[in-house]
Structures are given as C-alpha cells and as structure tokens.
PDB file of N, CA and C in Angstrom:
ATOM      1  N   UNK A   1       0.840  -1.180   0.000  1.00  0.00           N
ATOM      2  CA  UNK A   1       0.000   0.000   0.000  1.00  0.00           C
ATOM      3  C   UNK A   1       0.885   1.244   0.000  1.00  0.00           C
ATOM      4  N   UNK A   2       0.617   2.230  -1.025  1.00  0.00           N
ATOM      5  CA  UNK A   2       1.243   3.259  -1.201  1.00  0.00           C
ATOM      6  C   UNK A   2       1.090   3.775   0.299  1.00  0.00           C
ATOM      7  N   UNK A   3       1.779   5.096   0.513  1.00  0.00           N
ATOM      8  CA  UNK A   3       1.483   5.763   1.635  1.00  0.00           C
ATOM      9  C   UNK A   3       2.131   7.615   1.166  1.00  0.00           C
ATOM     10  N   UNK A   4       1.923   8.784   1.681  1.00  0.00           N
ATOM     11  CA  UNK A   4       1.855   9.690   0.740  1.00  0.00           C
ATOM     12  C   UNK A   4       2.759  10.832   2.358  1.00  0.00           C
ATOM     13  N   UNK A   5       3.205  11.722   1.678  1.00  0.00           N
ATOM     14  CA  UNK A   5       3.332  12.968   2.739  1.00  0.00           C
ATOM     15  C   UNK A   5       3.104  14.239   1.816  1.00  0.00           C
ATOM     16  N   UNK A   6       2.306  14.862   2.662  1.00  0.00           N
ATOM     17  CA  UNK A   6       1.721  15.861   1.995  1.00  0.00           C
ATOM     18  C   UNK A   6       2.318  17.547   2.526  1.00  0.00           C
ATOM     19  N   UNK A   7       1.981  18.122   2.083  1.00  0.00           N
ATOM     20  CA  UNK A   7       1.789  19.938   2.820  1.00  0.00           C
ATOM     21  C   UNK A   7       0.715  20.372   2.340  1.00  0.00           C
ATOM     22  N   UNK A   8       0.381  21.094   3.335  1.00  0.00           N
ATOM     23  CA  UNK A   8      -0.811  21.814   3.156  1.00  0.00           C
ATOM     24  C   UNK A   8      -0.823  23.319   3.456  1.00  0.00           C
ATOM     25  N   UNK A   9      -0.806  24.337   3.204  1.00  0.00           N
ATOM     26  CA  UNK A   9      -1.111  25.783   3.109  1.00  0.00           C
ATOM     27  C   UNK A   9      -2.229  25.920   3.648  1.00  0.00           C
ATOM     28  N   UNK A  10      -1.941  26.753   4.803  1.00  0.00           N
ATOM     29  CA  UNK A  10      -2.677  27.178   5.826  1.00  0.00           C
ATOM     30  C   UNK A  10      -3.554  28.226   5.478  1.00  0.00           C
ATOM     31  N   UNK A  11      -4.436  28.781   5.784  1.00  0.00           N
ATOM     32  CA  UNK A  11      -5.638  30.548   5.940  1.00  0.00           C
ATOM     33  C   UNK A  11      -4.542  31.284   6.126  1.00  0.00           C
ATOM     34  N   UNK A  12      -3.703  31.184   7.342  1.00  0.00           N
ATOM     35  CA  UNK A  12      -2.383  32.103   7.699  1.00  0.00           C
ATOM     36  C   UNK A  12      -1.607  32.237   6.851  1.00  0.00           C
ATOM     37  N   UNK A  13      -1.013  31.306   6.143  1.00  0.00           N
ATOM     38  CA  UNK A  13       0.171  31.127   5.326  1.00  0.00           C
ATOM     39  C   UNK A  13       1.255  30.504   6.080  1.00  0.00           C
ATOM     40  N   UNK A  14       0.847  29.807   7.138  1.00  0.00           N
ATOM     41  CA  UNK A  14       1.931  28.706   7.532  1.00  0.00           C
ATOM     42  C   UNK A  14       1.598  27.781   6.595  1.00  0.00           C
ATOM     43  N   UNK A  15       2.720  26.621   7.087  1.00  0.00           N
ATOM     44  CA  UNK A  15       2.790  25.266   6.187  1.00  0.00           C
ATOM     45  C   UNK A  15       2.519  23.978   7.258  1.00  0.00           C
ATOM     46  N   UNK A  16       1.941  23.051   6.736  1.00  0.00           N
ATOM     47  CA  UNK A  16       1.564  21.860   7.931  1.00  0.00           C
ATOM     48  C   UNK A  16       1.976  20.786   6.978  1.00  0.00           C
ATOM     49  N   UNK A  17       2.826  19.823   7.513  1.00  0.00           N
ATOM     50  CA  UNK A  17       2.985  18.620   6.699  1.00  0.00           C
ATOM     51  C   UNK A  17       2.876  17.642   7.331  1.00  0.00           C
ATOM     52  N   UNK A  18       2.248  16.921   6.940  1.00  0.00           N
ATOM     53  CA  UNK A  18       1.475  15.237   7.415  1.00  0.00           C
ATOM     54  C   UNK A  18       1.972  13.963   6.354  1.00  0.00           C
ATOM     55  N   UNK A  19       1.006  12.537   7.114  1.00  0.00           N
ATOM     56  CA  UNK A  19       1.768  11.738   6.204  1.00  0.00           C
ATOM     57  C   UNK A  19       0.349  10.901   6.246  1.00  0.00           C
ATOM     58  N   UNK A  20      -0.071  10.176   5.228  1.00  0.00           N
ATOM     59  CA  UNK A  20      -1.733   9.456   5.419  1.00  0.00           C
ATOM     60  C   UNK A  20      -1.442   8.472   4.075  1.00  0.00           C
ATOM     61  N   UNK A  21      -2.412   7.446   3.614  1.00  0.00           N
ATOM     62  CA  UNK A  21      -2.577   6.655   2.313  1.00  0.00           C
ATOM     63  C   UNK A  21      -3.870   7.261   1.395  1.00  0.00           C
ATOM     64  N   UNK A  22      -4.257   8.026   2.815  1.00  0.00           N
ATOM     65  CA  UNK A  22      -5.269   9.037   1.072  1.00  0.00           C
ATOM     66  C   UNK A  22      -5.415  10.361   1.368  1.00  0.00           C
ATOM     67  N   UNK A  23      -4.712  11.051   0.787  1.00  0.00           N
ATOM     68  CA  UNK A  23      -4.578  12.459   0.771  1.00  0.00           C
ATOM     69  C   UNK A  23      -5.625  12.838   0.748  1.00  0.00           C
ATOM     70  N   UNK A  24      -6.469  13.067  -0.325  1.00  0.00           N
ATOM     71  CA  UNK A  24      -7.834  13.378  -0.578  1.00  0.00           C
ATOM     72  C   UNK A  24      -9.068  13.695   0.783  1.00  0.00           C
ATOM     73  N   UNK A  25      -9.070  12.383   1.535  1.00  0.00           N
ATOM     74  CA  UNK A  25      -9.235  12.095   2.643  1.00  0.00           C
ATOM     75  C   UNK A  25      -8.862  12.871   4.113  1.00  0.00           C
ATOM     76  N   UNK A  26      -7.306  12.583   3.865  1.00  0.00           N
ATOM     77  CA  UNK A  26      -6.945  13.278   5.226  1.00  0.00           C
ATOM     78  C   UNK A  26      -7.270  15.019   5.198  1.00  0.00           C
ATOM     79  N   UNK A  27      -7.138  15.271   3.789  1.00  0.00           N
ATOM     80  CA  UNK A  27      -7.566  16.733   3.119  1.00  0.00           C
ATOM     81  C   UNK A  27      -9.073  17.398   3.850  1.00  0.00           C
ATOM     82  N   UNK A  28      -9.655  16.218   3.604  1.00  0.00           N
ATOM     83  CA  UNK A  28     -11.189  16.524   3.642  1.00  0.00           C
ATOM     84  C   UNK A  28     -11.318  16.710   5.321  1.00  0.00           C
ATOM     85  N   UNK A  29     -10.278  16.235   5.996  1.00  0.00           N
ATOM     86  CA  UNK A  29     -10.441  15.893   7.395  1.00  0.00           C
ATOM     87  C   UNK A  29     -10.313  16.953   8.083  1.00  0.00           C
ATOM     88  N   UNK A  30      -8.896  17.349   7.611  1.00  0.00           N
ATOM     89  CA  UNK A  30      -8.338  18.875   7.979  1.00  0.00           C
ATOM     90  C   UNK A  30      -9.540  19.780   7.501  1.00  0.00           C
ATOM     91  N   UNK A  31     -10.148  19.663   6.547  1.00  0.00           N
ATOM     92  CA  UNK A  31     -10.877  20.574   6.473  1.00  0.00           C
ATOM     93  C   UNK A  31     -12.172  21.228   7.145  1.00  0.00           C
ATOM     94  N   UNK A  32     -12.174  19.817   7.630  1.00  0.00           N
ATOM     95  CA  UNK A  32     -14.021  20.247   8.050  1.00  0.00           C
ATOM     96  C   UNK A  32     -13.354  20.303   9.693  1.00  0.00           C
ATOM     97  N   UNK A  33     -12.288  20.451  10.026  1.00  0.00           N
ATOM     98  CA  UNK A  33     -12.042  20.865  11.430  1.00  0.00           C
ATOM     99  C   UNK A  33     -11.650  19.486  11.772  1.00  0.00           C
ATOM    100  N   UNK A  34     -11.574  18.438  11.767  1.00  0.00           N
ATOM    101  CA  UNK A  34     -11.761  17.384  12.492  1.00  0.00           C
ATOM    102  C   UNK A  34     -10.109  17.028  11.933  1.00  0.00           C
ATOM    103  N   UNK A  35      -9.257  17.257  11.840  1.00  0.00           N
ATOM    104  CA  UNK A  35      -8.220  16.970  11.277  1.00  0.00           C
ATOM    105  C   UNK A  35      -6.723  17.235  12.354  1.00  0.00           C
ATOM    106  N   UNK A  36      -5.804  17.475  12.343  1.00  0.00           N
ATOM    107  CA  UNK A  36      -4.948  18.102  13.082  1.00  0.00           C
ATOM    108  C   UNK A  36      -5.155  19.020  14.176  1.00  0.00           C
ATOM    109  N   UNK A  37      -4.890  19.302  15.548  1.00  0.00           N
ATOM    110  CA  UNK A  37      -5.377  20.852  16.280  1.00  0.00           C
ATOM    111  C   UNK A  37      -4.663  21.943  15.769  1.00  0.00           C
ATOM    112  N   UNK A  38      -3.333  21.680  14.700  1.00  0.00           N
ATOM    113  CA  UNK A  38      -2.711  22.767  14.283  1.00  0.00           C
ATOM    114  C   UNK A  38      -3.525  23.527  13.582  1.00  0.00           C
ATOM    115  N   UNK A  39      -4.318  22.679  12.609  1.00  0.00           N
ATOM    116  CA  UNK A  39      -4.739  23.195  11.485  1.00  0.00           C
ATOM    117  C   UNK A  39      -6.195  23.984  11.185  1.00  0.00           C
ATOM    118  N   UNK A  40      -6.951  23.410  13.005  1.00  0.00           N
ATOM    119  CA  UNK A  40      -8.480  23.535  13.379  1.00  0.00           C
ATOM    120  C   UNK A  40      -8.519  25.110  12.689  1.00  0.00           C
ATOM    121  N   UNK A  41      -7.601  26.106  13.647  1.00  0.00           N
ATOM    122  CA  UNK A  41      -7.615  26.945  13.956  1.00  0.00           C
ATOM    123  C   UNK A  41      -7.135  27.966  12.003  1.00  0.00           C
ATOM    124  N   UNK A  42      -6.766  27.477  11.588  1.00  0.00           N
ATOM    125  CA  UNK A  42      -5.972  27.887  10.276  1.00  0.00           C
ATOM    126  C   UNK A  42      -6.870  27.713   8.775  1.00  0.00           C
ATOM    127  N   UNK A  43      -7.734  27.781   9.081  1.00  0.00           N
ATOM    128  CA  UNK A  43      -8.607  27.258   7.764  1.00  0.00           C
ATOM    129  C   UNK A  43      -8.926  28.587   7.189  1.00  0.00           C
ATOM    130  N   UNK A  44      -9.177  28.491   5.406  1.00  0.00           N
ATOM    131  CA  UNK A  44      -9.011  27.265   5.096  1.00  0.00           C
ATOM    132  C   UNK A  44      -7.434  26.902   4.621  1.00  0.00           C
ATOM    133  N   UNK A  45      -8.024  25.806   4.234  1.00  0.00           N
ATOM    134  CA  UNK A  45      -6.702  24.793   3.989  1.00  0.00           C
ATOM    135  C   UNK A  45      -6.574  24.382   1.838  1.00  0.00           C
ATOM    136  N   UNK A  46      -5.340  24.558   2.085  1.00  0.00           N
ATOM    137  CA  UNK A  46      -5.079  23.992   0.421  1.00  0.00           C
ATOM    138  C   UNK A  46      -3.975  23.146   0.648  1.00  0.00           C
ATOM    139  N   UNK A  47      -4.207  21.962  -0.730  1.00  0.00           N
ATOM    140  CA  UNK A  47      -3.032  21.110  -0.983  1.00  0.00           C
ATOM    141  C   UNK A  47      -1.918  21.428  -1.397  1.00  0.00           C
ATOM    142  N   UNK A  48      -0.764  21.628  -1.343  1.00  0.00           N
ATOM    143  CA  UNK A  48       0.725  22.048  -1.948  1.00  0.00           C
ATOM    144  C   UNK A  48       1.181  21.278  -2.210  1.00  0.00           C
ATOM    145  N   UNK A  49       1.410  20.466  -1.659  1.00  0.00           N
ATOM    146  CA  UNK A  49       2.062  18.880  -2.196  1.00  0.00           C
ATOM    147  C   UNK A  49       2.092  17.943  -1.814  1.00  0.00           C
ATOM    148  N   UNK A  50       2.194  16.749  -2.535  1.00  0.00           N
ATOM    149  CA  UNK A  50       2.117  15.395  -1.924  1.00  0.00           C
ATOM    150  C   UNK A  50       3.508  14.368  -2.641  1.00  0.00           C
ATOM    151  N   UNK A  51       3.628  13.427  -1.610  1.00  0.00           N
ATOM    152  CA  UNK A  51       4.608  12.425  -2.802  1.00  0.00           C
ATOM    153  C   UNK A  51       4.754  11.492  -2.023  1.00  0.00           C
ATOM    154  N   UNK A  52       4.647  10.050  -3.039  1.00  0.00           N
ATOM    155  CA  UNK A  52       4.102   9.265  -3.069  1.00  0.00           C
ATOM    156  C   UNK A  52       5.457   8.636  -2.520  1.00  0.00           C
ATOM    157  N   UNK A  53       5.161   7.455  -1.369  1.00  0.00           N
ATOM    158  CA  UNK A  53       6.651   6.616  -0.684  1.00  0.00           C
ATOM    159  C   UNK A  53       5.834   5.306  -0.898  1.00  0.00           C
ATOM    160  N   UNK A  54       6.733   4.517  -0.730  1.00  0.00           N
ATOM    161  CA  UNK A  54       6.745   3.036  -0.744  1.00  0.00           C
ATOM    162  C   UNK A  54       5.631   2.296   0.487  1.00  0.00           C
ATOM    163  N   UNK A  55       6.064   2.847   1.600  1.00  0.00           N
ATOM    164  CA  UNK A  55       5.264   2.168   3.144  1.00  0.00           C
ATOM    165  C   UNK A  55       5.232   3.342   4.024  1.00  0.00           C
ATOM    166  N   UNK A  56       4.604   3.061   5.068  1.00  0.00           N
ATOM    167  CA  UNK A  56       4.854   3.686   6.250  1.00  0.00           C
ATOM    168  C   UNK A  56       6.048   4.040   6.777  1.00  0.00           C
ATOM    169  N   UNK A  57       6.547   3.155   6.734  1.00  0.00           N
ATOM    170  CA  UNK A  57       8.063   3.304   7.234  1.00  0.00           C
ATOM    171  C   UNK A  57       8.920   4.678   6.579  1.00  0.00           C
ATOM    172  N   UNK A  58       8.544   4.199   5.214  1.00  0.00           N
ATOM    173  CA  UNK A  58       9.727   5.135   4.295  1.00  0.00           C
ATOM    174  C   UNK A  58       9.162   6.855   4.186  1.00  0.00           C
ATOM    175  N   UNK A  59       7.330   6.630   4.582  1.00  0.00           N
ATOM    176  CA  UNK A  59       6.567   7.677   4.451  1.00  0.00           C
ATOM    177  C   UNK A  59       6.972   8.656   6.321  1.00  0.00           C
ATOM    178  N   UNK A  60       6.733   8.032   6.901  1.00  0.00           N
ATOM    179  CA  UNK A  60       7.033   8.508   8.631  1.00  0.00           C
ATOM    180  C   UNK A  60       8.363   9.041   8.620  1.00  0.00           C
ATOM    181  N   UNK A  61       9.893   8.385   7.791  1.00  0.00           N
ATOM    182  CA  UNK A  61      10.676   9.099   8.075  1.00  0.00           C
ATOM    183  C   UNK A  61      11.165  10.231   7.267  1.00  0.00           C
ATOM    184  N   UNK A  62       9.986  10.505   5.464  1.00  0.00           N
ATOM    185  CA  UNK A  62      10.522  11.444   5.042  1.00  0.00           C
ATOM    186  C   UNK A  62       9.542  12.660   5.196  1.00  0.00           C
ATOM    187  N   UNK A  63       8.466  12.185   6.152  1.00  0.00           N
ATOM    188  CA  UNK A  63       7.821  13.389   6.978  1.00  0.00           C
ATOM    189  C   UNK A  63       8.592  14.409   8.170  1.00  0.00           C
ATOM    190  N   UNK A  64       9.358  13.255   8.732  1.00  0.00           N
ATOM    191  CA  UNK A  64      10.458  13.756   9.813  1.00  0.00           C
ATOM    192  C   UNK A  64      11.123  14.540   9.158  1.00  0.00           C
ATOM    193  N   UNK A  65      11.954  14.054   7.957  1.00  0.00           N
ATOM    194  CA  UNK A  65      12.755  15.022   7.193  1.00  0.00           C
ATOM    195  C   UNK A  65      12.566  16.407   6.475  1.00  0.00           C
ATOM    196  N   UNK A  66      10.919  16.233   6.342  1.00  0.00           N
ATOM    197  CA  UNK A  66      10.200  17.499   5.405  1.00  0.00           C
ATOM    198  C   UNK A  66      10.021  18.728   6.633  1.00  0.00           C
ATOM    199  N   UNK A  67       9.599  17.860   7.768  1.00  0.00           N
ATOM    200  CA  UNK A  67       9.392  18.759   9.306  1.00  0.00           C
ATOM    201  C   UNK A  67      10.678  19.676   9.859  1.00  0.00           C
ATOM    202  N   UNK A  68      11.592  19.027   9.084  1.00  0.00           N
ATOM    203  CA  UNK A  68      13.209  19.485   9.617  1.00  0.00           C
ATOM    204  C   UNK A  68      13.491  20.425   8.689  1.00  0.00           C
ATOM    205  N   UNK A  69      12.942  20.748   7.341  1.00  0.00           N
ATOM    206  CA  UNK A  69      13.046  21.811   6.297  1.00  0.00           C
ATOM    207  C   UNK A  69      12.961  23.287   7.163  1.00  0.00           C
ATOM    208  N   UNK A  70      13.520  24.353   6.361  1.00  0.00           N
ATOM    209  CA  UNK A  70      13.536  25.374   6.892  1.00  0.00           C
ATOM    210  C   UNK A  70      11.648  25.967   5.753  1.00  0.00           C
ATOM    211  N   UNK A  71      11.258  26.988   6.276  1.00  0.00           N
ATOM    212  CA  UNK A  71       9.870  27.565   5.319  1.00  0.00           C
ATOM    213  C   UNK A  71      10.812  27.483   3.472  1.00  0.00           C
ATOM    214  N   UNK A  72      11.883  28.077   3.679  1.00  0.00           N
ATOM    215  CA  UNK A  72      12.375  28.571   2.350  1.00  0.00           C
ATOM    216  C   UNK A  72      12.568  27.497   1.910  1.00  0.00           C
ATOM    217  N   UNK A  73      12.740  26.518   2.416  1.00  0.00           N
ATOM    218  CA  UNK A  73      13.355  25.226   1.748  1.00  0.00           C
ATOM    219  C   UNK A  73      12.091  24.266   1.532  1.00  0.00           C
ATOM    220  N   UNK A  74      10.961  24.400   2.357  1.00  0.00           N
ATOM    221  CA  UNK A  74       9.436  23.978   2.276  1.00  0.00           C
ATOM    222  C   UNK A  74       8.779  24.319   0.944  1.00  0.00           C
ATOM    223  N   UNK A  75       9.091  25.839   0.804  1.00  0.00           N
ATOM    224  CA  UNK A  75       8.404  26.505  -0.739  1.00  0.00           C
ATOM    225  C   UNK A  75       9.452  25.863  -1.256  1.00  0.00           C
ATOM    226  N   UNK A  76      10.737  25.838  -1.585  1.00  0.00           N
ATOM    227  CA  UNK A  76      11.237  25.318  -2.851  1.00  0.00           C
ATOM    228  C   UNK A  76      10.479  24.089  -3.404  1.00  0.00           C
ATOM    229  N   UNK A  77      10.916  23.181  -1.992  1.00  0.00           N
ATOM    230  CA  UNK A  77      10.427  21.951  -2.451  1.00  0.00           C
ATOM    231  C   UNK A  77       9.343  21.962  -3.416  1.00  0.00           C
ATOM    232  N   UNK A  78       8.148  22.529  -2.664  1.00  0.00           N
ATOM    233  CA  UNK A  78       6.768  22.903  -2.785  1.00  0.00           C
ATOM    234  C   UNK A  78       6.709  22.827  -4.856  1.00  0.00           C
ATOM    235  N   UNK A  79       7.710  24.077  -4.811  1.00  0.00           N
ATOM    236  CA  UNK A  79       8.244  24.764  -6.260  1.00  0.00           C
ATOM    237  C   UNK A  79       8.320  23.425  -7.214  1.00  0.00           C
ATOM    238  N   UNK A  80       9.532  23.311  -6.956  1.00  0.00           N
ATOM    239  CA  UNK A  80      10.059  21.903  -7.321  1.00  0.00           C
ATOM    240  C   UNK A  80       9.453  20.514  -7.806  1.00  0.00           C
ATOM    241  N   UNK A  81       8.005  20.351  -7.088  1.00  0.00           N
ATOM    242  CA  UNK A  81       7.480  18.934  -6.955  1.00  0.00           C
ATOM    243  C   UNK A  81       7.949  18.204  -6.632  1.00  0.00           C
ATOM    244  N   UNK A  82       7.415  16.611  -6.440  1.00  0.00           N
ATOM    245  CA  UNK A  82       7.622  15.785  -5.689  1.00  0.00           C
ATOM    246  C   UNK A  82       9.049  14.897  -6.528  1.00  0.00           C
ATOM    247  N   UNK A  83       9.694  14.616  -6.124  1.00  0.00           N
ATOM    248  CA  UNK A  83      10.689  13.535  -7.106  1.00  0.00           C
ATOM    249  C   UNK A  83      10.079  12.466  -7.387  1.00  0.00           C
ATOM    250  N   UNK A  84      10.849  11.471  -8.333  1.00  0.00           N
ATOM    251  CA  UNK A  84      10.243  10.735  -8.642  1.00  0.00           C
ATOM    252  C   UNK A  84      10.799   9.390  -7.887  1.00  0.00           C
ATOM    253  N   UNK A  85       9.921   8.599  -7.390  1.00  0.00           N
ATOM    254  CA  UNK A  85       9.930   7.495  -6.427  1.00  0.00           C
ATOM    255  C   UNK A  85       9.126   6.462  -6.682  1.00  0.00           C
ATOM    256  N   UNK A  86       9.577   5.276  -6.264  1.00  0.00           N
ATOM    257  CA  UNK A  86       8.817   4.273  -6.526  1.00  0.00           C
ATOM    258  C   UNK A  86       9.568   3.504  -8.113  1.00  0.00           C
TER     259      UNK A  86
END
C-alpha cells in the first residue's frame, strides 16, 4: 500500500505537513475541522504537495525530514514537486 506525505497551506500562510494513504481524505479531514489541532484553527486549507513513498516506514521518516526543512526550503520543495519514487 502506497502511503503519501503531503503539505498543506494554511488561511495564515503557515505550512503543515502530514503523512496518510489518502490524501484526498486526510484533506477533507483537515478541512471540516476534524483533522490536526494545528490546522483547526488555520482554515481554510489547500493542498501544496504530496509524494508518493513506498510504506509507512519510508513515508514517517521522510515526513520527519520534510518537518526538519527550513519555510524557504518547504516553498522550494513545494516549487520543485515531488521527485520521482517508486
């Protein structure tokens, strides 16, 4: 089962990045409030990016890694798109 890490663009213009197997979904979650407590408060919410990992495993630790980005290095990515994997 694929598994995905996403960002999402905040009402504020912060950035929130998560990790789920259906974006779409966890999207819809954050949205209607019921999603993150970061994000309750920040609506609405848009998708910026997603990219697609192998498992959980590989998805949990390149969420850790996206969390460790600086903002400037968040928008590049953002810029950039997802690499290609898989």
């Amino acid at each position: 089962m694929a598994w995905y890490v996403y960002i999402l663009l905040c009402g504020d213009g912060t950035l929130y990045t998560g990790s789920t197997t259906d974006v779409a979904r966890r999207l819809a979650r954050h949205q209607s409030g019921k999603g993150a407590k970061y994000t309750r408060s920040r609506l609405p919410l848009s998708l910026a990016y997603q990219e697609e990992l192998p498992d959980k495993s590989a998805a949990l630790r390149r969420e850790a890694a996206v969390k460790r980005l600086s903002r400037p290095q968040k928008l590049a990515l953002i810029s950039a798109g997802p690499p290609d994997r898989i």
